[in-house]
Protein backbone atom coordinates (compact mmCIF):
# COMPACT_ATOMS: atom_id res chain seq x y z
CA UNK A 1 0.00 0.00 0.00
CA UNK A 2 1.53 3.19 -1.30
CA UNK A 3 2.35 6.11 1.77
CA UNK A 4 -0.68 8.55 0.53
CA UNK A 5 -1.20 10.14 4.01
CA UNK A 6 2.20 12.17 4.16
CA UNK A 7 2.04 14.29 0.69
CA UNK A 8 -2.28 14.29 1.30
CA UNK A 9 -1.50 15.92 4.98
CA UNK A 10 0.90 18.05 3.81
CA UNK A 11 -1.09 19.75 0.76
CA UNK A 12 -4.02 19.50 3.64
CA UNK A 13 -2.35 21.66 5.79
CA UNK A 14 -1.77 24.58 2.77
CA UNK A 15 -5.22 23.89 0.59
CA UNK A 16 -8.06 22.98 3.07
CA UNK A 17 -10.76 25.57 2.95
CA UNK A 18 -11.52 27.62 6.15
CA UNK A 19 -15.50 25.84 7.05
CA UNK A 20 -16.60 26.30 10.41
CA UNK A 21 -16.28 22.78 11.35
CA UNK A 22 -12.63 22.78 11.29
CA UNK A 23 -12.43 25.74 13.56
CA UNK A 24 -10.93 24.86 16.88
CA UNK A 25 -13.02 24.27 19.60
CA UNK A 26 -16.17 24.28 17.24
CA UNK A 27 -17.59 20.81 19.66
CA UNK A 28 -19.22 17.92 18.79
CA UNK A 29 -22.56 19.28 18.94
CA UNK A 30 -21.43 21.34 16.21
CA UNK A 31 -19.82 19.00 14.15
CA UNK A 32 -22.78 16.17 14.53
CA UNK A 33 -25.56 18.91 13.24
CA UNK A 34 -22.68 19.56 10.26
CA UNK A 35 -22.68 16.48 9.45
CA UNK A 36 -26.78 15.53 9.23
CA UNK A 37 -27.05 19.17 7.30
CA UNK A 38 -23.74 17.84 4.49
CA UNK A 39 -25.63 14.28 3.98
CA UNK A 40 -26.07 15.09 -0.25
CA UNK A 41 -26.23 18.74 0.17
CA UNK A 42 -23.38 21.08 -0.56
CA UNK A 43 -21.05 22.88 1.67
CA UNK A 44 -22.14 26.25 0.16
CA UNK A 45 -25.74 25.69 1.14
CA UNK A 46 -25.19 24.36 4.13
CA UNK A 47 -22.70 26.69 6.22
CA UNK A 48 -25.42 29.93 6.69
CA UNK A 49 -27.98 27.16 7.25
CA UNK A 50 -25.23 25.88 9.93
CA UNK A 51 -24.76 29.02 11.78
CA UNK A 52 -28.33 29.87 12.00
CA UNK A 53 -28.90 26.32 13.46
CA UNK A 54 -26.37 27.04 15.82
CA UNK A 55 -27.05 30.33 16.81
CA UNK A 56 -31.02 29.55 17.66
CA UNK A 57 -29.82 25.40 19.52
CA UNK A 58 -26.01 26.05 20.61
CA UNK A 59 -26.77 22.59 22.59
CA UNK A 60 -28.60 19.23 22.12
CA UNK A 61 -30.47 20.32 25.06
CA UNK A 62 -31.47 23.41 23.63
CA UNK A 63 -32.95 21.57 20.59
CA UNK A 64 -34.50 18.50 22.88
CA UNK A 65 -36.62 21.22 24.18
CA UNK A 66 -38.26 22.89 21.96
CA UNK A 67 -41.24 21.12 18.98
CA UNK A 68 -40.19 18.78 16.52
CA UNK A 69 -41.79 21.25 13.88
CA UNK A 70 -39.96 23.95 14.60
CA UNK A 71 -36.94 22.00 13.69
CA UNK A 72 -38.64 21.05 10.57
CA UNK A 73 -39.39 24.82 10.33
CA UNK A 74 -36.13 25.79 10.63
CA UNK A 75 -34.41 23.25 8.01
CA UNK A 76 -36.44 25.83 5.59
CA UNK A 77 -34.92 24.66 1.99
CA UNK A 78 -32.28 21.80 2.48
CA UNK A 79 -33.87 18.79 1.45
CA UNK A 80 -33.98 15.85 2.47
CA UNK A 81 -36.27 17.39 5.63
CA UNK A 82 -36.53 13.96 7.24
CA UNK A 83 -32.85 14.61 8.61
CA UNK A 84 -34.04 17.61 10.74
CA UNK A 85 -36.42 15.13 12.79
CA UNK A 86 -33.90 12.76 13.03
CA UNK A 87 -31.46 15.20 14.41
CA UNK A 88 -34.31 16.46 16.93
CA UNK A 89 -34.26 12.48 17.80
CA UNK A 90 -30.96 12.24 18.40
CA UNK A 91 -30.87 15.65 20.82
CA UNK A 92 -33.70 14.33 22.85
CA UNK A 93 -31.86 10.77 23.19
CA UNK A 94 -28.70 12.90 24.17
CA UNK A 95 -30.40 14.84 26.67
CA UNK A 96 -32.03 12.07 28.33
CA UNK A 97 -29.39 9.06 27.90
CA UNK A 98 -26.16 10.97 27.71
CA UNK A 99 -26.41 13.98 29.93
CA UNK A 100 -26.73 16.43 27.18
CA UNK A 101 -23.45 15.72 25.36
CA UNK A 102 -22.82 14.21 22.63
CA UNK A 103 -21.38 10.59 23.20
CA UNK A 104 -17.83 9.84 21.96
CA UNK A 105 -18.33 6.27 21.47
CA UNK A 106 -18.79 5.04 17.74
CA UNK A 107 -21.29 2.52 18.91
CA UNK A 108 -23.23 4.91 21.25
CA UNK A 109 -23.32 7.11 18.44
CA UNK A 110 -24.56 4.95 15.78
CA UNK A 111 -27.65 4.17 18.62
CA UNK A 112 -28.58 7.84 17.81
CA UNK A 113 -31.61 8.26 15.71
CA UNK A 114 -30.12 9.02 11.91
CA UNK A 115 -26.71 8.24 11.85
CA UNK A 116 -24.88 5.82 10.01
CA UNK A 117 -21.38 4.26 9.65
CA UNK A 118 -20.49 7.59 8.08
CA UNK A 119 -21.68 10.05 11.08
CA UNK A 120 -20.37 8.04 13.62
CA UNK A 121 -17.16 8.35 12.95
CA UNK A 122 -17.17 11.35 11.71
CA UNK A 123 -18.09 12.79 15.01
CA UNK A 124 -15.65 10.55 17.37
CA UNK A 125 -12.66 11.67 14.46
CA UNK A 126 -13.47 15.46 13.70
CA UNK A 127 -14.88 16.28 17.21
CA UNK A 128 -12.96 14.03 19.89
CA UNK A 129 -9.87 12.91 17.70
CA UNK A 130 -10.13 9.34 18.07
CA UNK A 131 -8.49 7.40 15.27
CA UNK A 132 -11.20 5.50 13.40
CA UNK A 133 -11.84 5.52 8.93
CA UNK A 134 -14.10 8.19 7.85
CA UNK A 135 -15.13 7.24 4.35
CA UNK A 136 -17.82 9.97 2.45
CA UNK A 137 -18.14 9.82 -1.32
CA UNK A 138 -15.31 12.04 -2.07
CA UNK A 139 -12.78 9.65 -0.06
CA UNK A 140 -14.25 6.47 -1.74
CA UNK A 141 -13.59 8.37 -5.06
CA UNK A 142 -10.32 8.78 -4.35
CA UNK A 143 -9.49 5.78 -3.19
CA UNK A 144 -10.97 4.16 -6.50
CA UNK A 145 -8.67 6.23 -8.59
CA UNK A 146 -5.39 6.07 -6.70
CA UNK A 147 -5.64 2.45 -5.39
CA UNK A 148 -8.07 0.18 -7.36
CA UNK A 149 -7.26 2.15 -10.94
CA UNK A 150 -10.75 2.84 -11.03
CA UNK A 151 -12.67 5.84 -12.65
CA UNK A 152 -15.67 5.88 -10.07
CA UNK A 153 -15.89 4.00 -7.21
CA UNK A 154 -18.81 1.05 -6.79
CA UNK A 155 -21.65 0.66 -4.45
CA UNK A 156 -20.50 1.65 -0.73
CA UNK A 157 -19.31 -1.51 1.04
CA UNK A 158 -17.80 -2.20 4.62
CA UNK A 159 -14.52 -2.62 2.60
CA UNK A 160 -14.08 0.78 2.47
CA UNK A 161 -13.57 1.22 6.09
CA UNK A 162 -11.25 -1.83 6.04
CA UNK A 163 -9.10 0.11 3.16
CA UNK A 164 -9.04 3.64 4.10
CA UNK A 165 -7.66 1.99 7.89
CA UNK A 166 -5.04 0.86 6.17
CA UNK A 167 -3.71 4.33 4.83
CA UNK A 168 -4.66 5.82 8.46
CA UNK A 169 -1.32 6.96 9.94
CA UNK A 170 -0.77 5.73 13.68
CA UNK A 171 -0.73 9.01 15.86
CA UNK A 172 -4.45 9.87 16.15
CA UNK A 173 -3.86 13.56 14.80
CA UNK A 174 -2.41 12.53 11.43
CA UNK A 175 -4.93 10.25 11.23
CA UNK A 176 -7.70 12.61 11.66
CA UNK A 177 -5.58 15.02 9.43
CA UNK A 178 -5.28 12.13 6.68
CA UNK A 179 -9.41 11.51 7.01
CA UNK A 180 -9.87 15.40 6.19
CA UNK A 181 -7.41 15.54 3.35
CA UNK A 182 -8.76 12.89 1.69
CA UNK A 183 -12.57 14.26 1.51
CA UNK A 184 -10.91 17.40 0.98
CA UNK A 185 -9.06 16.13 -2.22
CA UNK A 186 -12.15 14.49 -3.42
CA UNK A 187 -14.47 17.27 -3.01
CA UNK A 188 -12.05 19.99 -4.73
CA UNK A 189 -9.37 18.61 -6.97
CA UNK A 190 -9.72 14.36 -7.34
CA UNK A 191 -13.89 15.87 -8.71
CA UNK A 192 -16.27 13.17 -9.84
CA UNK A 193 -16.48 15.15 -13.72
CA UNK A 194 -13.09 17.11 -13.79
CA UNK A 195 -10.33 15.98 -11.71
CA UNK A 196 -7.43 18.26 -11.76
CA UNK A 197 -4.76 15.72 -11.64
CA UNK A 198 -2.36 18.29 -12.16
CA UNK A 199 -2.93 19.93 -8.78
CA UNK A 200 -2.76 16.40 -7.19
CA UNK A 201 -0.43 15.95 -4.25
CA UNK A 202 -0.61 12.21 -4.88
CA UNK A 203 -0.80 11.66 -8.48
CA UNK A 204 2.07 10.39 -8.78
CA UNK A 205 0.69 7.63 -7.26
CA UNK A 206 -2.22 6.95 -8.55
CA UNK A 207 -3.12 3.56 -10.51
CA UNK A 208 -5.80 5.54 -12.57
CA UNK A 209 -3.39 8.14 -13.82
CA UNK A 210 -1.00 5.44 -14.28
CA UNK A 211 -3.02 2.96 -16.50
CA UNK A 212 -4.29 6.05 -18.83
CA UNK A 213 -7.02 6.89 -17.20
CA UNK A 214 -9.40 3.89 -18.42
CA UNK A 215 -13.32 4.46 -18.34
CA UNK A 216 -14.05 1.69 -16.02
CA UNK A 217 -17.75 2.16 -15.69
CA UNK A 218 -19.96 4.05 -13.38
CA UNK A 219 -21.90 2.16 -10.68
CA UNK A 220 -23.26 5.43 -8.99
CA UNK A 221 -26.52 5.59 -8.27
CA UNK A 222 -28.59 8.37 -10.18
CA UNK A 223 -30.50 11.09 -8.56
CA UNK A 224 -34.08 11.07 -9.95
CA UNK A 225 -35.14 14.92 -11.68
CA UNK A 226 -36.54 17.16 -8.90
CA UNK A 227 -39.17 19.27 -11.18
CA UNK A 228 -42.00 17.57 -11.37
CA UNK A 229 -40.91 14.91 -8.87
CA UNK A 230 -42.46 13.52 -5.49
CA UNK A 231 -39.66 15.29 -4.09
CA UNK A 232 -40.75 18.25 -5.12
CA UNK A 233 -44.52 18.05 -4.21
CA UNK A 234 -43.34 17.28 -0.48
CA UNK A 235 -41.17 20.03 -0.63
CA UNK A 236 -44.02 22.33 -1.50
CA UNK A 237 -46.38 21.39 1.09
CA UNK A 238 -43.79 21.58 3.91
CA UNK A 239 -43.21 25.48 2.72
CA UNK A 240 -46.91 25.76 3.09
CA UNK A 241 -46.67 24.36 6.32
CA UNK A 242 -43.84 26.34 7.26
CA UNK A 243 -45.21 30.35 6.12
CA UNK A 244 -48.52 29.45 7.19
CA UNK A 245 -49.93 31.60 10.02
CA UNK A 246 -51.98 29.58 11.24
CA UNK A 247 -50.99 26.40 13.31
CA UNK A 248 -52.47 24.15 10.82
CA UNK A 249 -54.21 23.87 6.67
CA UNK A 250 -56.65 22.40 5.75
CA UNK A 251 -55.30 19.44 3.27
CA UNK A 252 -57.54 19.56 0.71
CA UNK A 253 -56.20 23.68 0.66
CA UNK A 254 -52.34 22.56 0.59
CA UNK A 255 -50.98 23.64 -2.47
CA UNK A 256 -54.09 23.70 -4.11
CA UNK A 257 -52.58 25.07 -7.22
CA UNK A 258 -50.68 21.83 -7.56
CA UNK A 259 -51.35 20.80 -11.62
CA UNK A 260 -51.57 16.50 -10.47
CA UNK A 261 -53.67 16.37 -7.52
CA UNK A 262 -53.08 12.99 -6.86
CA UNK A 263 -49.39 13.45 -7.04
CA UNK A 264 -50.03 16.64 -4.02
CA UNK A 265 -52.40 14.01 -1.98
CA UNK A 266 -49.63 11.17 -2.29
CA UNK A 267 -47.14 13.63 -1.04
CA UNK A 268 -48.87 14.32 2.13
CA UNK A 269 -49.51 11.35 2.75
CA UNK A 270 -46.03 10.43 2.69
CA UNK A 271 -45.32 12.95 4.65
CA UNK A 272 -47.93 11.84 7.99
CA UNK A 273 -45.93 8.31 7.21
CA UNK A 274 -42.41 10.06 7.78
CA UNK A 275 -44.07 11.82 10.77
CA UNK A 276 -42.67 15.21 9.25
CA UNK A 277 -46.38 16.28 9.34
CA UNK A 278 -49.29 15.40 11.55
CA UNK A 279 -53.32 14.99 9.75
CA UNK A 280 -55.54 15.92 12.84
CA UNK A 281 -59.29 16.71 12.47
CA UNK A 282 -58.84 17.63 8.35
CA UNK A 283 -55.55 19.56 9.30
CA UNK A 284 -52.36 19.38 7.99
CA UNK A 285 -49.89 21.01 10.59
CA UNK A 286 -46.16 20.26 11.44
CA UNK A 287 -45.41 18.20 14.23
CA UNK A 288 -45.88 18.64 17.59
């Protein structure tokens, strides 16, 4: 296995961009509601979102005690809104099983409501320093092109933990430090459309450069078009929920101007299912 961690760390330590999460002393609370907000969304979106989370729940406790629906309220336009009750979850299971702080343990974390393999370590490595393998997309994409010669990586696998261990340094900070560079490389140079391989710290090194860059397939998994979708249907009634005045609509009044009303009646009821909304007495409200 080829030394990747000292020339990653190194261009790290020049390249990474200033985010909030990688300020010191920015605590695990911090870095855990980072982390639910990045899950497919974009840094750029997600770092006013961040700070506005932050500023109005600087604590799990803070959070725990206040109505699912105004965390639901206050996700506003991220997506993927069934992370914002699962993070209200997981503060009410840290207030009441862990004291109000979030636990360092990768297996007390992954008890949380919403997080994964991913999150978990994420939050024992980036908030407590531990040495565990933190594999996102961007890592796995780099690890497909320098190590298995690949142009994409496959379907996410246990492996991956097993091979990006084995390119962890010992001391826990450069393994942390090689964790960050590697997400870091993936997200701005090794891209999934335009890798810069000529502002690669490790290309050198890499079996995909080195075979001539073969087109080895694509395994990813394609995200479905928004306009017109499901998606999008949900995502209109929970901005009606969210600017209405009133506590609760009436459903048959929920986007009303939706073109397929069968498409706006199978979106809330998906919704009530995902217990992002509540249906009480012909109401549709956020939940309580």
């Amino acid at each position: 296995m080829p030394d990747l961690a000292t020339p990653l760390i190194a261009w790290y330590r020049d390249n990474a961009r200033a985010l909030p999460w990688r300020e010191p002393g920015f605590g695990a609370w911090g870095v855990l509601v980072s982390e639910f907000m990045l899950q497919q969304t974009p840094v750029i979106r997600v770092v006013p979102h961040l700070e506005a989370w932050l500023r109005r729940w600087p604590t799990p406790t803070d959070l725990a005690a206040d109505a699912p629906a105004e965390a639901v309220r206050q996700w506003a336009n991220l997506g993927y809104p069934r992370r914002a009750l699962w993070l209200h979850r997981a503060a009410v299971q840290i207030r009441d099983e862990h004291g109000g702080v979030v636990p360092r343990d990768v297996d007390e974390l992954l008890a949380l409501t919403g997080i994964g393999d991913y999150t978990a370590r994420a939050v024992a490595v980036f908030a407590y320093g531990d040495r565990h393998p933190v594999v996102d997309t961007n890592t796995r994409r780099v690890l497909a092109r320098a190590i298995d010669g690949k142009a994409q990586p496959g379907p996410p696998a246990r492996s991956d933990l097993t091979d990006m261990s084995a390119l962890l340094p010992d001391a826990r900070g450069a393994a942390a430090a090689m964790n960050a560079a590697a997400m870091e490389l993936g997200a701005t140079v090794c891209t999934a459309r335009a890798p810069r391989c000529d502002a690669c710290p490790i290309a050198h090194a890499c079996a995909w450069r080195s075979a001539g860059y073969p087109e080895t397939g694509d395994a990813r998994r394609k995200q479905a078009r928004y306009e017109g979708s499901d998606r999008q249907a949900r995502g209109a009634v929970l901005k009606a929920l969210r600017d209405a005045e009133a506590p609760g609509i009436r459903s048959e009044q929920l986007i009303a101007h939706w073109p397929d009303a069968r498409q706006r009646d199978r979106a809330i009821t998906s919704l009530a299912d995902d217990g992002l909304i509540e249906l009480v007495g012909g109401q549709a409200r956020l939940p309580h």
